[in-house]
PDB file of N, CA and C in Angstrom:
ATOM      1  N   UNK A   1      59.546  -1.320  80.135  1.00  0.00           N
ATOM      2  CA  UNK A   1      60.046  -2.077  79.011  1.00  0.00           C
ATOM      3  C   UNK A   1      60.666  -3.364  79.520  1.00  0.00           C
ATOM      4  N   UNK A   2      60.179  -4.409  78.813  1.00  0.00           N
ATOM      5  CA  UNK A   2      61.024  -5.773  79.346  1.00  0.00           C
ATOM      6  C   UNK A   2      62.236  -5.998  78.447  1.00  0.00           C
ATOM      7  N   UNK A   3      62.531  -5.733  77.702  1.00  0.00           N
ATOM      8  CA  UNK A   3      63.437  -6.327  76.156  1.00  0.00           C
ATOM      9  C   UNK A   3      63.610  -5.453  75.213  1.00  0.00           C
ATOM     10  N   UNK A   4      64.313  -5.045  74.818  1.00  0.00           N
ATOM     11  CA  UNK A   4      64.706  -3.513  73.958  1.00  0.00           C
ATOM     12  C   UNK A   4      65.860  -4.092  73.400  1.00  0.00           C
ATOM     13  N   UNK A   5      65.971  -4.113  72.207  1.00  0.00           N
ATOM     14  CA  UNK A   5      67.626  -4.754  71.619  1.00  0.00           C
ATOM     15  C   UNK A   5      67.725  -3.529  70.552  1.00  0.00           C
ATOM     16  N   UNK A   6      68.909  -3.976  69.885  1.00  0.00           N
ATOM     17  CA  UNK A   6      69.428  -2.916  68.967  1.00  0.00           C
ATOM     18  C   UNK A   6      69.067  -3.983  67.935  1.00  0.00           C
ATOM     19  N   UNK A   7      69.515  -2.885  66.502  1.00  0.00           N
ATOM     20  CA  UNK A   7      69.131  -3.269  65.151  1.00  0.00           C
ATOM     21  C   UNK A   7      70.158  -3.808  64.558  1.00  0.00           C
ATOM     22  N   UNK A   8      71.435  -5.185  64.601  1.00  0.00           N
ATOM     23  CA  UNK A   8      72.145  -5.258  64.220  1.00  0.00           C
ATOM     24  C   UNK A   8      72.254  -6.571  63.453  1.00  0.00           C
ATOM     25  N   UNK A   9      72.111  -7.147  62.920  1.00  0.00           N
ATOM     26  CA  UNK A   9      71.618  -8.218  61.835  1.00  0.00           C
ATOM     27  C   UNK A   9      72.621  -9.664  62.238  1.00  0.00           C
ATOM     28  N   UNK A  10      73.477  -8.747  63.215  1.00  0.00           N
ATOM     29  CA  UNK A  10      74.469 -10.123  62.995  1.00  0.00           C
ATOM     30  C   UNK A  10      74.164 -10.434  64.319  1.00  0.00           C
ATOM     31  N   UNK A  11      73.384 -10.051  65.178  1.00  0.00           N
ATOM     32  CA  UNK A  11      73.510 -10.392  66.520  1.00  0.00           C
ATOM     33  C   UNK A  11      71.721 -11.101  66.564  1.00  0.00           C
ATOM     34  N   UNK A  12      71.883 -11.944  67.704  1.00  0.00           N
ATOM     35  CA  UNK A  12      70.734 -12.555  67.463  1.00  0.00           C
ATOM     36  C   UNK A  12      69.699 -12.926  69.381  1.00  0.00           C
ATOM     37  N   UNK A  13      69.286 -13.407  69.663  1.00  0.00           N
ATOM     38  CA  UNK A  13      68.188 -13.030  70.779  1.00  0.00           C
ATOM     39  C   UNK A  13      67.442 -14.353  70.880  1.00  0.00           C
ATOM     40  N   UNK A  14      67.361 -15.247  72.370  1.00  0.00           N
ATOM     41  CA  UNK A  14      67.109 -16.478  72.429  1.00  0.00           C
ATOM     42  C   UNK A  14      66.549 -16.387  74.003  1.00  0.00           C
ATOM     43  N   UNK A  15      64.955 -16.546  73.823  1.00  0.00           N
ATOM     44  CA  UNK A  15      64.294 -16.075  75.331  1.00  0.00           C
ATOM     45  C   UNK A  15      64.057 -17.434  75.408  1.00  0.00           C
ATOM     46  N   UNK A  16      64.538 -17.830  76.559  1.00  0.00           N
ATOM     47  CA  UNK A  16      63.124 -19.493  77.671  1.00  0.00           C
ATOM     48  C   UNK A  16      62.727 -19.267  78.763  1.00  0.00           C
ATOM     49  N   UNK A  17      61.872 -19.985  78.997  1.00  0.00           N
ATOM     50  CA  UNK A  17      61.388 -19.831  80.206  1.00  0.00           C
ATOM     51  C   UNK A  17      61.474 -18.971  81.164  1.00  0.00           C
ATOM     52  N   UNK A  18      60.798 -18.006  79.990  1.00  0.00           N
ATOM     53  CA  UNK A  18      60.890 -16.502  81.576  1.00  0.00           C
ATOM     54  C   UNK A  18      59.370 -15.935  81.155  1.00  0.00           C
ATOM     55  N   UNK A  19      59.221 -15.133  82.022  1.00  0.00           N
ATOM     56  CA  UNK A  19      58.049 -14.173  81.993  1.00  0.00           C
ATOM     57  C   UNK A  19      58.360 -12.881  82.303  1.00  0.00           C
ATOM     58  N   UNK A  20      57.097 -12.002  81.868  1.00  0.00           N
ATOM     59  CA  UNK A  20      57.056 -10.812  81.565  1.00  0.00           C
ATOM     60  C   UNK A  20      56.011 -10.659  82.300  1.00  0.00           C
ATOM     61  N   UNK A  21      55.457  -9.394  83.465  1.00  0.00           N
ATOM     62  CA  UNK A  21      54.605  -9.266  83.310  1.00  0.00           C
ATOM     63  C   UNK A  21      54.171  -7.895  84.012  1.00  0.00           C
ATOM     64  N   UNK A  22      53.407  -7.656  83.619  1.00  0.00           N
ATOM     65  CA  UNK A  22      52.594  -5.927  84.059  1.00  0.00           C
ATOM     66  C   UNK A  22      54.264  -4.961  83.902  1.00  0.00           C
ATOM     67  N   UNK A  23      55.167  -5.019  82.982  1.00  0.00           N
ATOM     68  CA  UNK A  23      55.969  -4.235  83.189  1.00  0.00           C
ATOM     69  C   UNK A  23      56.140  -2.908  81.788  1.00  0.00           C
ATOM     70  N   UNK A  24      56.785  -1.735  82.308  1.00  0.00           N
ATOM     71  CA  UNK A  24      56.147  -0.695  81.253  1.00  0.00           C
ATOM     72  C   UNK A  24      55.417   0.588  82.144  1.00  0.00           C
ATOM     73  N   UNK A  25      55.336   1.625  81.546  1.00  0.00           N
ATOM     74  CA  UNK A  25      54.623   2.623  82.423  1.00  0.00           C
ATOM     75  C   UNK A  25      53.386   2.711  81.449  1.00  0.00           C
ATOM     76  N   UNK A  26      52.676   3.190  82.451  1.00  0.00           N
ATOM     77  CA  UNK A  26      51.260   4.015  81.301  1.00  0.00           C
ATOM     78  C   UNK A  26      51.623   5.627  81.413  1.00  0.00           C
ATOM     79  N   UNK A  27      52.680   6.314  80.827  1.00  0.00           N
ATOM     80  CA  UNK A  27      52.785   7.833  80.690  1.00  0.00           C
ATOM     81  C   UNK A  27      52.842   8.054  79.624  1.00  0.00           C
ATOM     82  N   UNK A  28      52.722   6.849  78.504  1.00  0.00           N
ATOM     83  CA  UNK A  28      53.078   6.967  76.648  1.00  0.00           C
ATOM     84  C   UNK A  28      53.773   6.734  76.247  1.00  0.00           C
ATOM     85  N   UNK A  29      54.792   5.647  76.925  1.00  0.00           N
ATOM     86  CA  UNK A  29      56.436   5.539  77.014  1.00  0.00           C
ATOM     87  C   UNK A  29      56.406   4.180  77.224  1.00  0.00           C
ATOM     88  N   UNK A  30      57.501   3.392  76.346  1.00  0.00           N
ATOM     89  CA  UNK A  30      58.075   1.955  77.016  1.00  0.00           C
ATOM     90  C   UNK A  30      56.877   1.042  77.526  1.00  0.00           C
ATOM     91  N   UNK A  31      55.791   1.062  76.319  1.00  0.00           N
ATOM     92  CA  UNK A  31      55.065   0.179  76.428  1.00  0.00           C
ATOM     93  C   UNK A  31      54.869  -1.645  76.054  1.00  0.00           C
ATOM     94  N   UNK A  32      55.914  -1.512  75.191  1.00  0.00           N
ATOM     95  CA  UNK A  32      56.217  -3.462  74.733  1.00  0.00           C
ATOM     96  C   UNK A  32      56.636  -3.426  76.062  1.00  0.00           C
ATOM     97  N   UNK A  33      56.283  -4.863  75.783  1.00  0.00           N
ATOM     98  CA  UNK A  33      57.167  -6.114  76.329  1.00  0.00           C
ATOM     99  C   UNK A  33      58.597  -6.364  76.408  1.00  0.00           C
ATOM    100  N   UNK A  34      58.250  -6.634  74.769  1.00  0.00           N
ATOM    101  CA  UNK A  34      59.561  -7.441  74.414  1.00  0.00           C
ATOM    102  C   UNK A  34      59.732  -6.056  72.742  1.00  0.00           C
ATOM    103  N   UNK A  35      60.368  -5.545  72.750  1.00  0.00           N
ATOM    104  CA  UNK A  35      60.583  -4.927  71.309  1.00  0.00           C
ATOM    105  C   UNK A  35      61.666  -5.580  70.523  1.00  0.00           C
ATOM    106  N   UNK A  36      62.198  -5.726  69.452  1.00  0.00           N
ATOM    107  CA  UNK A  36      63.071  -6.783  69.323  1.00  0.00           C
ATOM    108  C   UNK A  36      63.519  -5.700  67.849  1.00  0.00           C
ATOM    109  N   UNK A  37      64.334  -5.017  67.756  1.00  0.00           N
ATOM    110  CA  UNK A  37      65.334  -4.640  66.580  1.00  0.00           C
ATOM    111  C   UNK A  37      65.542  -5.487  65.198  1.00  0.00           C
ATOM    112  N   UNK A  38      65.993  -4.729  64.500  1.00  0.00           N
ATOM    113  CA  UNK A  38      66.291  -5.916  63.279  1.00  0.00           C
ATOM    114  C   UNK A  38      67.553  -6.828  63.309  1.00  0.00           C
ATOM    115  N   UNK A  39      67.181  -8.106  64.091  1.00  0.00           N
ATOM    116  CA  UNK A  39      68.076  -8.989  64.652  1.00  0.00           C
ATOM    117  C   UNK A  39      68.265  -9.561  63.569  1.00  0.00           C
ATOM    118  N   UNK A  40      69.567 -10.654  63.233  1.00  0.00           N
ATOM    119  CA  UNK A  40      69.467 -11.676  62.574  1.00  0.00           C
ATOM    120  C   UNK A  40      68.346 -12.572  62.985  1.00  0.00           C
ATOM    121  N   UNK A  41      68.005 -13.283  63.789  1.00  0.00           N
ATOM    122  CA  UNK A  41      66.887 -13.781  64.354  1.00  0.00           C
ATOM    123  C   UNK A  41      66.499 -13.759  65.915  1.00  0.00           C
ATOM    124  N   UNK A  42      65.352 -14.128  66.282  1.00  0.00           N
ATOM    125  CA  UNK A  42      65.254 -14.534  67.828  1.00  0.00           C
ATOM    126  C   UNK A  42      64.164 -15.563  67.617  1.00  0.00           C
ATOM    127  N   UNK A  43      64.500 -16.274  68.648  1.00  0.00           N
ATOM    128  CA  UNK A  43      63.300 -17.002  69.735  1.00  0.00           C
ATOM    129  C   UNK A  43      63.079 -17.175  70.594  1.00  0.00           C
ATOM    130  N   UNK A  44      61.865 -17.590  70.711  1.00  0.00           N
ATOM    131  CA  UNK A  44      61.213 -17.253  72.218  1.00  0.00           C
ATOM    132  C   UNK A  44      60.635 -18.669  72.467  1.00  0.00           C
ATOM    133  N   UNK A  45      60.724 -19.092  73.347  1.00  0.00           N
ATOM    134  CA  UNK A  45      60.472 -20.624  73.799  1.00  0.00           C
ATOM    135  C   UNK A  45      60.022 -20.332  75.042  1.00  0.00           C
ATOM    136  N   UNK A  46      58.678 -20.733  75.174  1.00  0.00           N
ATOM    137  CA  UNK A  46      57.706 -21.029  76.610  1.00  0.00           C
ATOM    138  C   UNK A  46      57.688 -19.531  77.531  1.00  0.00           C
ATOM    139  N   UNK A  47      58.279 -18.264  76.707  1.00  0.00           N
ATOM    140  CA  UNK A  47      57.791 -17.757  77.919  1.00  0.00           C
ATOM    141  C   UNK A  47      56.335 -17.211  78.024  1.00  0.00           C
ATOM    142  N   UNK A  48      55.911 -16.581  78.897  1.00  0.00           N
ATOM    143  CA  UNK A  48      54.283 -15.766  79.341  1.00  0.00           C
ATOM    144  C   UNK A  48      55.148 -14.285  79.385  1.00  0.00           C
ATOM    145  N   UNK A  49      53.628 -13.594  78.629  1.00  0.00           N
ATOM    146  CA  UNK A  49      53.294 -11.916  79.012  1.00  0.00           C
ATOM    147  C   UNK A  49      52.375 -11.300  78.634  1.00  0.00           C
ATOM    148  N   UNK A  50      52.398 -10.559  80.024  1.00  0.00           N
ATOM    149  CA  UNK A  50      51.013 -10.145  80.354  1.00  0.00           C
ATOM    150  C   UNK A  50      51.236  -9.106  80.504  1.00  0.00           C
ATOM    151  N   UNK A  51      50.490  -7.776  79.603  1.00  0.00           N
ATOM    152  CA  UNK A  51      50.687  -6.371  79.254  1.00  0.00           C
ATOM    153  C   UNK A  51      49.546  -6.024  79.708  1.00  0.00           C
ATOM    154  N   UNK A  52      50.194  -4.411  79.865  1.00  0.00           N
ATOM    155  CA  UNK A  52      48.720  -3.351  80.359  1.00  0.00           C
ATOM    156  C   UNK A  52      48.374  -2.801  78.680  1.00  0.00           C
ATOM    157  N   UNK A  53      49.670  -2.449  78.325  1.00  0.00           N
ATOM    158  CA  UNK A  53      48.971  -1.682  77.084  1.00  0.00           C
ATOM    159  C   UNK A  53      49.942  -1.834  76.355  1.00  0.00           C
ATOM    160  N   UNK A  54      50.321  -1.187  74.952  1.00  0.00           N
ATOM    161  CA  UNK A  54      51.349  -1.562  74.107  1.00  0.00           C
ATOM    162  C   UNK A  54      51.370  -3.263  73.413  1.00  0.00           C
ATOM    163  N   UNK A  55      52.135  -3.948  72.865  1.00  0.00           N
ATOM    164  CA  UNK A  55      52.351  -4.631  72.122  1.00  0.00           C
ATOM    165  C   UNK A  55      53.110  -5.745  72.773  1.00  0.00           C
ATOM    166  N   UNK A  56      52.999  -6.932  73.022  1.00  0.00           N
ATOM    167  CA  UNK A  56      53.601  -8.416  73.896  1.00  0.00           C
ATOM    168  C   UNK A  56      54.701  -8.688  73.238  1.00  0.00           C
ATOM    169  N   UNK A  57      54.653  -8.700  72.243  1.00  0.00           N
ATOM    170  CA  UNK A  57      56.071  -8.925  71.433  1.00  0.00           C
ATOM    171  C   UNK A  57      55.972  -8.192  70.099  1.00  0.00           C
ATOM    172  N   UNK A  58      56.877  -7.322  69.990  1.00  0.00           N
ATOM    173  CA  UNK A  58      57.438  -6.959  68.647  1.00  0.00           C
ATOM    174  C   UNK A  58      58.365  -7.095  68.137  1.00  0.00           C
ATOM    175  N   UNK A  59      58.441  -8.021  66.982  1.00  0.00           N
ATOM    176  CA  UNK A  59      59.937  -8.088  66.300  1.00  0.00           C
ATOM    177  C   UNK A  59      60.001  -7.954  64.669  1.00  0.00           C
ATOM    178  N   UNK A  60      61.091  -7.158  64.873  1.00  0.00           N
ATOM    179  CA  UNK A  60      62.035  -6.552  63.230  1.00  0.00           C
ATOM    180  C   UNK A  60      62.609  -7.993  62.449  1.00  0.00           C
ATOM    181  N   UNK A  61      62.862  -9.037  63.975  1.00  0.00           N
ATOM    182  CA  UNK A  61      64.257  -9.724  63.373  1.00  0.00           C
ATOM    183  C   UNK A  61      64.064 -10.363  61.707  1.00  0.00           C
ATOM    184  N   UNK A  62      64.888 -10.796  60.972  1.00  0.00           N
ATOM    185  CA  UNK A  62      64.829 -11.334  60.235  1.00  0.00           C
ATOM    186  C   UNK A  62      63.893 -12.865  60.023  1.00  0.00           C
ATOM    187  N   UNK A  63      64.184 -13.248  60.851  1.00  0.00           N
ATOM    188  CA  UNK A  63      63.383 -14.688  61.309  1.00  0.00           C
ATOM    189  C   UNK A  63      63.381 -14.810  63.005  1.00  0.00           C
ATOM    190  N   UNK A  64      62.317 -14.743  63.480  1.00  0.00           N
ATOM    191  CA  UNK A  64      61.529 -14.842  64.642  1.00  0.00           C
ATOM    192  C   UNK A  64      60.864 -16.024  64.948  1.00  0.00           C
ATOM    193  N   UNK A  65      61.117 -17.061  65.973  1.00  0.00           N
ATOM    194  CA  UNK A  65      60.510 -18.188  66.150  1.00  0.00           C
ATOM    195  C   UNK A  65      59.975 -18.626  67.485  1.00  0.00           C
ATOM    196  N   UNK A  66      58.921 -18.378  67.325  1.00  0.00           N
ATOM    197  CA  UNK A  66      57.537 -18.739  68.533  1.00  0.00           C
ATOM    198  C   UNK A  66      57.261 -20.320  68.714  1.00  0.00           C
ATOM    199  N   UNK A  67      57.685 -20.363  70.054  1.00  0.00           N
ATOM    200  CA  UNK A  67      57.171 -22.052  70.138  1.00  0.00           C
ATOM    201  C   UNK A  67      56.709 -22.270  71.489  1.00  0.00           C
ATOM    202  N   UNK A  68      55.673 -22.693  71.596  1.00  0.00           N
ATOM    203  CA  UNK A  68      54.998 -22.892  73.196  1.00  0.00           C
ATOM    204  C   UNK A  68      55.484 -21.296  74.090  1.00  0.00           C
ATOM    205  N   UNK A  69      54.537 -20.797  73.345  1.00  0.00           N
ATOM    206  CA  UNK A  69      54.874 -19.748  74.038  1.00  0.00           C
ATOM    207  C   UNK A  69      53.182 -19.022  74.384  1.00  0.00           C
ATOM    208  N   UNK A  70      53.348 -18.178  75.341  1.00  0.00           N
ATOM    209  CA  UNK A  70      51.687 -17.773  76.095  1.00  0.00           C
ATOM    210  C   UNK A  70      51.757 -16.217  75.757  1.00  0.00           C
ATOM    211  N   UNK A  71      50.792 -15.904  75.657  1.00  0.00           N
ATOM    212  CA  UNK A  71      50.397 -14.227  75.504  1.00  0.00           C
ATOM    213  C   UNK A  71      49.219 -13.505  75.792  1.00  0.00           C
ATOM    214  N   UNK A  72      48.785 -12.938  77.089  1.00  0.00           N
ATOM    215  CA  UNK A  72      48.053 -12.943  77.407  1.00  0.00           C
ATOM    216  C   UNK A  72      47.910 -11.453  77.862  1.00  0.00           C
ATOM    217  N   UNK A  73      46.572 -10.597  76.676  1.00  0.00           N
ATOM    218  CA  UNK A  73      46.497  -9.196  77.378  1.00  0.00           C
ATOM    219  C   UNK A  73      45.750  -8.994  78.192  1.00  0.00           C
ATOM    220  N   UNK A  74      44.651  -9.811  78.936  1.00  0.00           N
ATOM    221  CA  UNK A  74      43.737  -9.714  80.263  1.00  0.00           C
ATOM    222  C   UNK A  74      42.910  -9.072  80.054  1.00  0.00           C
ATOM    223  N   UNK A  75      41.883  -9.026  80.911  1.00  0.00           N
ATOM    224  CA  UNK A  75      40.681  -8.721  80.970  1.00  0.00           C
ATOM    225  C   UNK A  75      40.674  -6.960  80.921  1.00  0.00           C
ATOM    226  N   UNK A  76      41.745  -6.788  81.616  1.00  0.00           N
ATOM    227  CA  UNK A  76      41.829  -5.294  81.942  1.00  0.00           C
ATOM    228  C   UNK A  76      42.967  -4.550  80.683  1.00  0.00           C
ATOM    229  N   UNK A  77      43.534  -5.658  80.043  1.00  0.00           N
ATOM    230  CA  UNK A  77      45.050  -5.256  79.096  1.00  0.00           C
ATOM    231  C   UNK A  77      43.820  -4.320  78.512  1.00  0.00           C
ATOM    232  N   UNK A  78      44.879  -3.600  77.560  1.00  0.00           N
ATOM    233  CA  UNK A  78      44.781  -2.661  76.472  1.00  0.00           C
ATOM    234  C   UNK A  78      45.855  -2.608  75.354  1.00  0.00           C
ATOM    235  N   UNK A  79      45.748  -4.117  75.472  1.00  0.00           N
ATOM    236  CA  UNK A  79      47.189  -4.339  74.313  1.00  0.00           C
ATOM    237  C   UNK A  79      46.867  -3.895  72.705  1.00  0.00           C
ATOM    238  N   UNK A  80      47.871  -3.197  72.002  1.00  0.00           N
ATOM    239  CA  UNK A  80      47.557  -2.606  71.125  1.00  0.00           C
ATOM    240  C   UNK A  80      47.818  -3.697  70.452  1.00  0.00           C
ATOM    241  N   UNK A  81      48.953  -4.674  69.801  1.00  0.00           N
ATOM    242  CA  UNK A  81      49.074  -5.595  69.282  1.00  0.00           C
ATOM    243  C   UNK A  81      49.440  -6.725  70.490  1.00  0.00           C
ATOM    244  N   UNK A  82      48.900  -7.907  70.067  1.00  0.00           N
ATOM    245  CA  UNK A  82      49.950  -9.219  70.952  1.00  0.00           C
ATOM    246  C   UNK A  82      51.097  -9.434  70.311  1.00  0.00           C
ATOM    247  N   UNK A  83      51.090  -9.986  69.149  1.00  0.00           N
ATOM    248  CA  UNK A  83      52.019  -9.853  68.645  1.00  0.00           C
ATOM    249  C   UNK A  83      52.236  -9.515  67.369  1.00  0.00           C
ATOM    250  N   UNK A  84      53.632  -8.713  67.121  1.00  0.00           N
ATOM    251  CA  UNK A  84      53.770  -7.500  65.867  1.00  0.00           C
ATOM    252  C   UNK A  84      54.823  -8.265  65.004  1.00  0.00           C
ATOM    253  N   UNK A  85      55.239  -8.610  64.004  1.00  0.00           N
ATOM    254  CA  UNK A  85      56.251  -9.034  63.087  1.00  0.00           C
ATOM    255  C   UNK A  85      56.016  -8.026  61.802  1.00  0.00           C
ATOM    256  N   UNK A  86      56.510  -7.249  62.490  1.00  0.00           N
ATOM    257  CA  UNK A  86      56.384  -5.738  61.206  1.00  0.00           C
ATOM    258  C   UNK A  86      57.591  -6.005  59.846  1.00  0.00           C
ATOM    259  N   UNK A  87      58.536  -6.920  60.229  1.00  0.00           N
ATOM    260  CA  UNK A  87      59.845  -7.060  58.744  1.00  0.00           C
ATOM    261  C   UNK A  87      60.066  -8.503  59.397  1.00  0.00           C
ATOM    262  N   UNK A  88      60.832  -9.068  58.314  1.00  0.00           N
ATOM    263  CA  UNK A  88      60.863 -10.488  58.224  1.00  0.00           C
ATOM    264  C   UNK A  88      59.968 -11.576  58.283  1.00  0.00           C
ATOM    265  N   UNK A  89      60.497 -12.810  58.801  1.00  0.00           N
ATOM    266  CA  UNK A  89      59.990 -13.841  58.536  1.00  0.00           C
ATOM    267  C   UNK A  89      59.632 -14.361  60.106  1.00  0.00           C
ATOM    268  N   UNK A  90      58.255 -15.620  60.244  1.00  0.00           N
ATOM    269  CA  UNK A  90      58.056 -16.180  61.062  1.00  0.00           C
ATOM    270  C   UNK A  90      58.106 -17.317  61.073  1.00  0.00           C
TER     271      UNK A  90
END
Protein backbone atom coordinates (compact mmCIF):
# COMPACT_ATOMS: atom_id res chain seq x y z
CA UNK A 1 0.00 0.00 0.00
CA UNK A 2 1.41 3.48 -0.80
CA UNK A 3 -1.37 5.93 0.81
CA UNK A 4 -4.19 4.75 3.03
CA UNK A 5 -5.93 7.78 4.85
CA UNK A 6 -8.89 7.79 7.06
CA UNK A 7 -12.47 8.99 6.31
CA UNK A 8 -12.64 12.32 7.99
CA UNK A 9 -14.12 15.22 5.96
CA UNK A 10 -12.33 17.83 7.70
CA UNK A 11 -8.92 16.65 7.03
CA UNK A 12 -7.56 16.93 3.66
CA UNK A 13 -4.39 15.25 1.47
CA UNK A 14 -1.90 17.21 -0.92
CA UNK A 15 0.62 14.77 -2.98
CA UNK A 16 3.76 16.48 -5.39
CA UNK A 17 6.19 15.27 -6.86
CA UNK A 18 6.54 11.86 -5.66
CA UNK A 19 6.14 8.46 -7.07
CA UNK A 20 4.73 5.28 -6.44
CA UNK A 21 5.84 2.37 -7.75
CA UNK A 22 5.52 -1.58 -7.93
CA UNK A 23 4.39 -1.21 -4.24
CA UNK A 24 1.55 -3.58 -2.62
CA UNK A 25 1.66 -7.41 -2.35
CA UNK A 26 0.02 -9.83 -4.78
CA UNK A 27 -1.55 -12.18 -1.73
CA UNK A 28 -5.17 -10.21 -2.21
CA UNK A 29 -4.24 -7.55 0.13
CA UNK A 30 -3.15 -3.77 -0.06
CA UNK A 31 -3.37 -3.51 -3.59
CA UNK A 32 -3.92 0.56 -4.38
CA UNK A 33 -1.59 2.80 -4.63
CA UNK A 34 -2.93 5.55 -3.28
CA UNK A 35 -6.56 4.75 -1.49
CA UNK A 36 -7.81 8.01 -0.31
CA UNK A 37 -10.91 8.00 2.45
CA UNK A 38 -13.67 10.41 2.43
CA UNK A 39 -11.40 13.46 2.71
CA UNK A 40 -12.56 16.94 2.53
CA UNK A 41 -10.41 17.03 -0.56
CA UNK A 42 -6.95 15.96 -2.06
CA UNK A 43 -4.54 16.62 -4.76
CA UNK A 44 -2.20 15.18 -6.51
CA UNK A 45 0.22 17.25 -8.58
CA UNK A 46 2.88 15.55 -10.97
CA UNK A 47 3.22 12.47 -9.29
CA UNK A 48 3.84 8.78 -11.35
CA UNK A 49 2.39 5.16 -10.49
CA UNK A 50 3.06 2.25 -11.58
CA UNK A 51 0.93 -0.79 -10.23
CA UNK A 52 1.04 -4.54 -10.49
CA UNK A 53 -2.55 -4.94 -9.78
CA UNK A 54 -5.31 -3.13 -7.87
CA UNK A 55 -6.30 0.46 -8.56
CA UNK A 56 -3.47 3.75 -9.04
CA UNK A 57 -5.56 5.99 -7.30
CA UNK A 58 -8.71 5.73 -5.43
CA UNK A 59 -10.51 8.48 -3.93
CA UNK A 60 -13.77 8.99 -1.63
CA UNK A 61 -12.62 12.66 -1.11
CA UNK A 62 -15.15 15.13 -1.61
CA UNK A 63 -13.26 17.00 -4.34
CA UNK A 64 -10.12 15.36 -5.77
CA UNK A 65 -7.79 17.30 -8.08
CA UNK A 66 -5.51 15.74 -10.76
CA UNK A 67 -3.07 17.92 -12.46
CA UNK A 68 -0.02 16.79 -14.51
CA UNK A 69 -0.10 13.85 -13.11
CA UNK A 70 1.15 10.15 -14.85
CA UNK A 71 -0.48 6.72 -14.41
CA UNK A 72 0.86 4.04 -15.73
CA UNK A 73 -0.30 0.16 -15.39
CA UNK A 74 2.46 -1.46 -17.82
CA UNK A 75 2.70 -3.91 -20.01
CA UNK A 76 2.73 -6.53 -17.34
CA UNK A 77 0.17 -4.30 -14.71
CA UNK A 78 -3.09 -5.90 -13.98
CA UNK A 79 -4.56 -2.78 -12.81
CA UNK A 80 -8.08 -3.20 -11.96
CA UNK A 81 -8.93 0.53 -12.14
CA UNK A 82 -6.27 3.53 -12.89
CA UNK A 83 -8.19 5.65 -11.55
CA UNK A 84 -11.42 5.24 -9.15
CA UNK A 85 -13.52 8.44 -7.90
CA UNK A 86 -16.24 6.23 -6.43
CA UNK A 87 -18.04 9.62 -4.18
CA UNK A 88 -17.53 13.13 -4.90
CA UNK A 89 -16.34 15.46 -7.18
CA UNK A 90 -13.36 15.85 -9.75
Amino acid sequence: MGILTNNRADNSLVVEFSEFGFNGMNSGRFHHGCTLGALGNSRFASPTSTRLNGHLLKSRAKVSDVRYSRFIDGKDGQASLELDFSEGEM
